[in-house]
Protein backbone atom coordinates (compact mmCIF):
# COMPACT_ATOMS: atom_id res chain seq x y z
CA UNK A 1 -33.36 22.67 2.91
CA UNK A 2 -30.82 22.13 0.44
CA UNK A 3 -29.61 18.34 -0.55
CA UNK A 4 -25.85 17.60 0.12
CA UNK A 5 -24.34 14.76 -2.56
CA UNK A 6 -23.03 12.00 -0.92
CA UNK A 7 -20.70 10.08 -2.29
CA UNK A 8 -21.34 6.19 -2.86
CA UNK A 9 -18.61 5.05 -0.73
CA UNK A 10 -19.14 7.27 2.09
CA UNK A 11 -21.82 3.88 2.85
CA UNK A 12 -19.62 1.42 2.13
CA UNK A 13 -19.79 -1.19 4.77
CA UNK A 14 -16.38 -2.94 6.37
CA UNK A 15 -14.78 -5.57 3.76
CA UNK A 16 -16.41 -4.18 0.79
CA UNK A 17 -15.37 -2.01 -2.17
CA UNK A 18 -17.62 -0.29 -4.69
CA UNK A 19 -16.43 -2.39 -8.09
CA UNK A 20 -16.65 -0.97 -11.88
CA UNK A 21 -15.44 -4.15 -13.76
CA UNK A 22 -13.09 -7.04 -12.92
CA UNK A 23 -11.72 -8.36 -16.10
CA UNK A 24 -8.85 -10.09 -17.90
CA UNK A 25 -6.72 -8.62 -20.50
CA UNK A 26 -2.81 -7.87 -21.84
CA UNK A 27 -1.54 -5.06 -19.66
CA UNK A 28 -1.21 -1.94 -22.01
CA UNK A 29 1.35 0.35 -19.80
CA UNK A 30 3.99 0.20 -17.33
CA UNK A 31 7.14 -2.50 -17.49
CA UNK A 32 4.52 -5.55 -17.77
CA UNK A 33 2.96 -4.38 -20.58
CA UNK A 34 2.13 -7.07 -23.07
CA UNK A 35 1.68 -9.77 -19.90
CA UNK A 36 -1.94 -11.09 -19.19
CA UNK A 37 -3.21 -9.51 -16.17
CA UNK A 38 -6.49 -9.23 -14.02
CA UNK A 39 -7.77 -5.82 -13.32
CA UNK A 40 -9.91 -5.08 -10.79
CA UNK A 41 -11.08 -1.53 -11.74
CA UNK A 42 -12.56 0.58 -8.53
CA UNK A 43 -15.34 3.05 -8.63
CA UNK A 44 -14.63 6.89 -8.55
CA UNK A 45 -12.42 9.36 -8.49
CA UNK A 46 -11.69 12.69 -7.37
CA UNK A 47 -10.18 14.23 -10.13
CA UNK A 48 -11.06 15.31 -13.65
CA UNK A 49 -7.90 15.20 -15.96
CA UNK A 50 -9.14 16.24 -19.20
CA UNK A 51 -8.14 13.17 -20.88
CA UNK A 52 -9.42 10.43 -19.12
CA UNK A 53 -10.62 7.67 -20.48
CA UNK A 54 -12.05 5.83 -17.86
CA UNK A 55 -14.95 8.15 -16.72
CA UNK A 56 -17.42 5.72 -17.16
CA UNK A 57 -15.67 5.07 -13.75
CA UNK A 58 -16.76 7.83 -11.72
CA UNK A 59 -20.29 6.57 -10.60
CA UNK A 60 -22.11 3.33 -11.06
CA UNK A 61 -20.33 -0.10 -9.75
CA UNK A 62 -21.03 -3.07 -7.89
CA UNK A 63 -20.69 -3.24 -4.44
CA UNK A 64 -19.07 -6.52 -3.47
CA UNK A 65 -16.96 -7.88 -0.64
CA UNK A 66 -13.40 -8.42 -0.25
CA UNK A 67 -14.16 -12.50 -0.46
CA UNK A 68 -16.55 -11.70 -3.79
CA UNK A 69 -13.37 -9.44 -5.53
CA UNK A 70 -10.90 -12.64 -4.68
CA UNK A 71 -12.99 -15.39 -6.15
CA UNK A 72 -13.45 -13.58 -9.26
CA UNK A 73 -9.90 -12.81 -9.72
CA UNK A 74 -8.80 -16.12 -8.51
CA UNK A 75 -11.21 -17.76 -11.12
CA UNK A 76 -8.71 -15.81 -14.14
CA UNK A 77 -5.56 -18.10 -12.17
CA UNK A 78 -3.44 -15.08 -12.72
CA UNK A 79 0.19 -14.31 -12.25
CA UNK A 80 -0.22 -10.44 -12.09
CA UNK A 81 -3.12 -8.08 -10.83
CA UNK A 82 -3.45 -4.60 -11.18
CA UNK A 83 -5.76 -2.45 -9.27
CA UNK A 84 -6.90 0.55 -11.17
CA UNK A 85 -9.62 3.17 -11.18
CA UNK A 86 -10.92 5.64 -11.37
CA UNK A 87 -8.67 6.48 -8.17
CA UNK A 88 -8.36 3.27 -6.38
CA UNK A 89 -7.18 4.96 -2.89
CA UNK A 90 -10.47 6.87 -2.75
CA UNK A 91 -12.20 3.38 -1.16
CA UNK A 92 -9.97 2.81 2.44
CA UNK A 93 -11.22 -0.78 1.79
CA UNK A 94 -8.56 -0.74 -1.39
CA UNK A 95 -5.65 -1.48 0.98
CA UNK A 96 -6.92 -4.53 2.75
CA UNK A 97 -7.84 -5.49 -0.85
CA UNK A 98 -4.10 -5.24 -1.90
CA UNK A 99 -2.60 -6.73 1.11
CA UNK A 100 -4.58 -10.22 0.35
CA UNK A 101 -3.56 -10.34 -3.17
CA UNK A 102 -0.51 -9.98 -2.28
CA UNK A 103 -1.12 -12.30 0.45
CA UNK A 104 -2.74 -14.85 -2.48
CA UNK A 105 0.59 -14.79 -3.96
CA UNK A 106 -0.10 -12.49 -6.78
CA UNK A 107 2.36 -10.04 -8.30
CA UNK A 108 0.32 -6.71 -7.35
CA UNK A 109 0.35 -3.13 -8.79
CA UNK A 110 -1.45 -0.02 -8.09
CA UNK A 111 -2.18 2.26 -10.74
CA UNK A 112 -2.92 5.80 -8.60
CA UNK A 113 -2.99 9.64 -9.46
CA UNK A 114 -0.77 10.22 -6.77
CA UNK A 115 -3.16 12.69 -5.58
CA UNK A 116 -3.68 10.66 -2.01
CA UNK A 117 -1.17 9.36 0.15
CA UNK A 118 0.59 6.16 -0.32
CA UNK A 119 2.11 5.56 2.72
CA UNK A 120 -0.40 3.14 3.79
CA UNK A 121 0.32 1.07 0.88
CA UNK A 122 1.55 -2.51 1.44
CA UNK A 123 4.86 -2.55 0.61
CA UNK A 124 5.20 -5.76 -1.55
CA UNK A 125 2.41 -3.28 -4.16
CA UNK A 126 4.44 -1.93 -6.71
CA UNK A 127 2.95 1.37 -7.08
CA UNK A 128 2.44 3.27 -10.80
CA UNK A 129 2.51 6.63 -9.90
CA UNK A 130 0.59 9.17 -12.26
CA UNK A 131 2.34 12.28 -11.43
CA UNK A 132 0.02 14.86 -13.40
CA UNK A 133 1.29 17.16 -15.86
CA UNK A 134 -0.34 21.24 -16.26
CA UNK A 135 -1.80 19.87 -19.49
CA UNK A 136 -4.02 17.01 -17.29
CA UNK A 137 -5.66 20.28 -15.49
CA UNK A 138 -5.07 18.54 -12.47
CA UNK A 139 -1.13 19.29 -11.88
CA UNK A 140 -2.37 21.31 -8.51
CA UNK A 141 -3.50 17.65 -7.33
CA UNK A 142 -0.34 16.43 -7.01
CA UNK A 143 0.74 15.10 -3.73
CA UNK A 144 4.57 15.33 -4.17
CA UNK A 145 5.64 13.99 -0.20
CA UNK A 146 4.13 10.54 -2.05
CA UNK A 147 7.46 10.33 -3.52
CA UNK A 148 9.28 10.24 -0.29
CA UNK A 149 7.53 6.66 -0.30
CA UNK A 150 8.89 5.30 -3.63
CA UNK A 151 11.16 2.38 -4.16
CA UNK A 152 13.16 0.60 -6.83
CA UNK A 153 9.92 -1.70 -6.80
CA UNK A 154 7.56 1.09 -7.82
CA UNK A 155 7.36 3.04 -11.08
CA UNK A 156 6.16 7.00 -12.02
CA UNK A 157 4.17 7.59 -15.16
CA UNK A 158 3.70 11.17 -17.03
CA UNK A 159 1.66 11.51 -19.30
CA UNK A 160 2.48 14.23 -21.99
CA UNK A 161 0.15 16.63 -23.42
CA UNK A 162 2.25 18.87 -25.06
CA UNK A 163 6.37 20.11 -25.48
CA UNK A 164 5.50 22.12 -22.35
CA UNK A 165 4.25 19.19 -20.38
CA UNK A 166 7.61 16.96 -21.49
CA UNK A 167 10.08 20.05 -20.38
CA UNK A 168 7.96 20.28 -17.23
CA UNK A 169 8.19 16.51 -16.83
CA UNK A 170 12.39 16.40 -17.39
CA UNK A 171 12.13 19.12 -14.59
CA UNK A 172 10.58 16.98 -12.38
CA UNK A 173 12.84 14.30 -13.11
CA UNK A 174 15.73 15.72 -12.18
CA UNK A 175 14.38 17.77 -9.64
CA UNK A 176 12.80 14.79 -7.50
CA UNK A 177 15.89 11.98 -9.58
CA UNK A 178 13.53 10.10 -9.79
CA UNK A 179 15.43 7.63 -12.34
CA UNK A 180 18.27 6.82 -9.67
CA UNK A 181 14.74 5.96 -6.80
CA UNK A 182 12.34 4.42 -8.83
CA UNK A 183 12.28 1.32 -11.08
CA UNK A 184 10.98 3.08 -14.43
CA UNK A 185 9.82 6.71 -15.30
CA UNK A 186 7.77 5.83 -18.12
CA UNK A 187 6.60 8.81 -20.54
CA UNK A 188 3.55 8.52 -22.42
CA UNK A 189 2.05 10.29 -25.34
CA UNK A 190 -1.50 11.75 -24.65
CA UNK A 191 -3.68 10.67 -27.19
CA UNK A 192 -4.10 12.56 -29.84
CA UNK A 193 -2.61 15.48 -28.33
CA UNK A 194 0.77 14.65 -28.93
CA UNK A 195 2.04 11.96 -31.32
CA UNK A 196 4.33 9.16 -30.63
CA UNK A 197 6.77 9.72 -32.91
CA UNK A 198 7.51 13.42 -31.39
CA UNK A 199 7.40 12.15 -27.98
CA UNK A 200 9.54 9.57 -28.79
CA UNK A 201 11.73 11.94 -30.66
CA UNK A 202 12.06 14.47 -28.04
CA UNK A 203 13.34 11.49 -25.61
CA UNK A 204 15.47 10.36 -27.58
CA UNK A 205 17.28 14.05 -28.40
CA UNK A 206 18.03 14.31 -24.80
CA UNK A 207 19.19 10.84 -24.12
CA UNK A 208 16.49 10.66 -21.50
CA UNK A 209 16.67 7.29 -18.82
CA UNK A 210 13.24 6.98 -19.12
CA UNK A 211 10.80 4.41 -21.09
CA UNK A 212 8.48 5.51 -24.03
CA UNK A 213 5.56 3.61 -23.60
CA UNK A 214 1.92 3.44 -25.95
CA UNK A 215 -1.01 2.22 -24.35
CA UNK A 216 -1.39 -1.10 -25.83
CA UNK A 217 -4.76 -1.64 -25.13
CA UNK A 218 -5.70 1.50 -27.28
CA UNK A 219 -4.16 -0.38 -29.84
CA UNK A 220 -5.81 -3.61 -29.51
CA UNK A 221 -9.47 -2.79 -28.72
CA UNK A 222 -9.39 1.24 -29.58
CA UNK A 223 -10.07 1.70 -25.63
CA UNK A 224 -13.30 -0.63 -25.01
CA UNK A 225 -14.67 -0.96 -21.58
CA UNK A 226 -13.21 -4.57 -20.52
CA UNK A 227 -10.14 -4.66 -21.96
């Protein structure tokens, strides 16, 4: 009889999340970049955009409870969380966890794919929305009614692979005006795949309202696990 993989989480008992790495660091993206931030980074994902650089994400972790998570990241006495992944919304436990950081009195974001619904989300979360590009390979992912459920609080993200991916992400800017619902569109350069200076180039030729952003963390620590 043939074996069927199971995914980790599919076990995961009530109050507990499958955890790759809780750890403090400058946030590299999004409009806190440069601020000292815990991140509590979530096992697995679903997809498999071709430049990821967190797959030493997609298996392993630490199961620990909801109680466990908060003592570690109350330990950092932090003014800003961010719960990442892999694909954080993959665990159901990952919105009880956001609710009591917010709850704690942190300031809270979510860094998804927008691949799975964010309805659920608590709405004090701002949520950094990864809306994937055709040069990801996971563009057929996205789940575009999740932007029925953006605010002024929350924030979408493309990342740019190419001069295709940047015309298809102005499309979707305008198409979904997503600058006049949203508090930043940020556009970001893929590494190595398309430099800064053309991104930032492009933008700037067609006086885009949206923020160029580098991954600061790249940067810093050229990418290492825990930072």
């Amino acid at each position: 009889m043939a074996c069927i993989a199971v995914t980790p989480v599919a076990f995961m008992q009530p109050n507990t999340l499958r955890i790759t790495e809780i750890f403090y660091s400058l946030q590299g993206e999004t409009r806190t970049a440069g601020l000292p931030t815990v991140f509590v980074r979530l096992t697995g994902c679903p997809l498999r955009c071709q430049y990821c650089d967190t797959a030493y994400a997609f298996s392993g972790g630490e199961i620990l409870s909801l109680e466990t998570i908060l003592e570690k990241v109350a330990s950092y006495r932090p003014r800003y969380v961010c719960v990442t992944g892999g694909e954080p919304l993959a665990q159901p436990n990952c919105l009880p966890l956001l609710s009591r950081l917010c709850d704690a009195g942190y300031e809270v974001s979510l860094e998804t794919s927008g691949a799975l619904d964010v309805e659920p989300v608590d709405a004090r979360v701002v949520k950094v929305i990864d809306l994937k590009t055709p040069g990801s390979a996971e563009v057929s992912r996205n789940l575009y009614s999740n932007l029925e459920h953006v605010t002024s609080n929350d924030q979408v993200k493309f990342v740019i692979c190419s001069r295709e991916d940047y015309e298809w992400a102005v499309s979707k800017l305008i198409q979904y005006q997503l600058s006049d619902r949203v508090g930043e569109v940020l556009f970001s350069p893929s590494h190595q795949q398309v430099t800064p200076r053309q991104l930032a180039e492009w933008i700037v030729a067609d006086n885009l309202p949206v923020r160029f952003q580098l991954q600061l963390h790249k940067l810093l620590w050229n990418d290492e696990p825990g930072h």
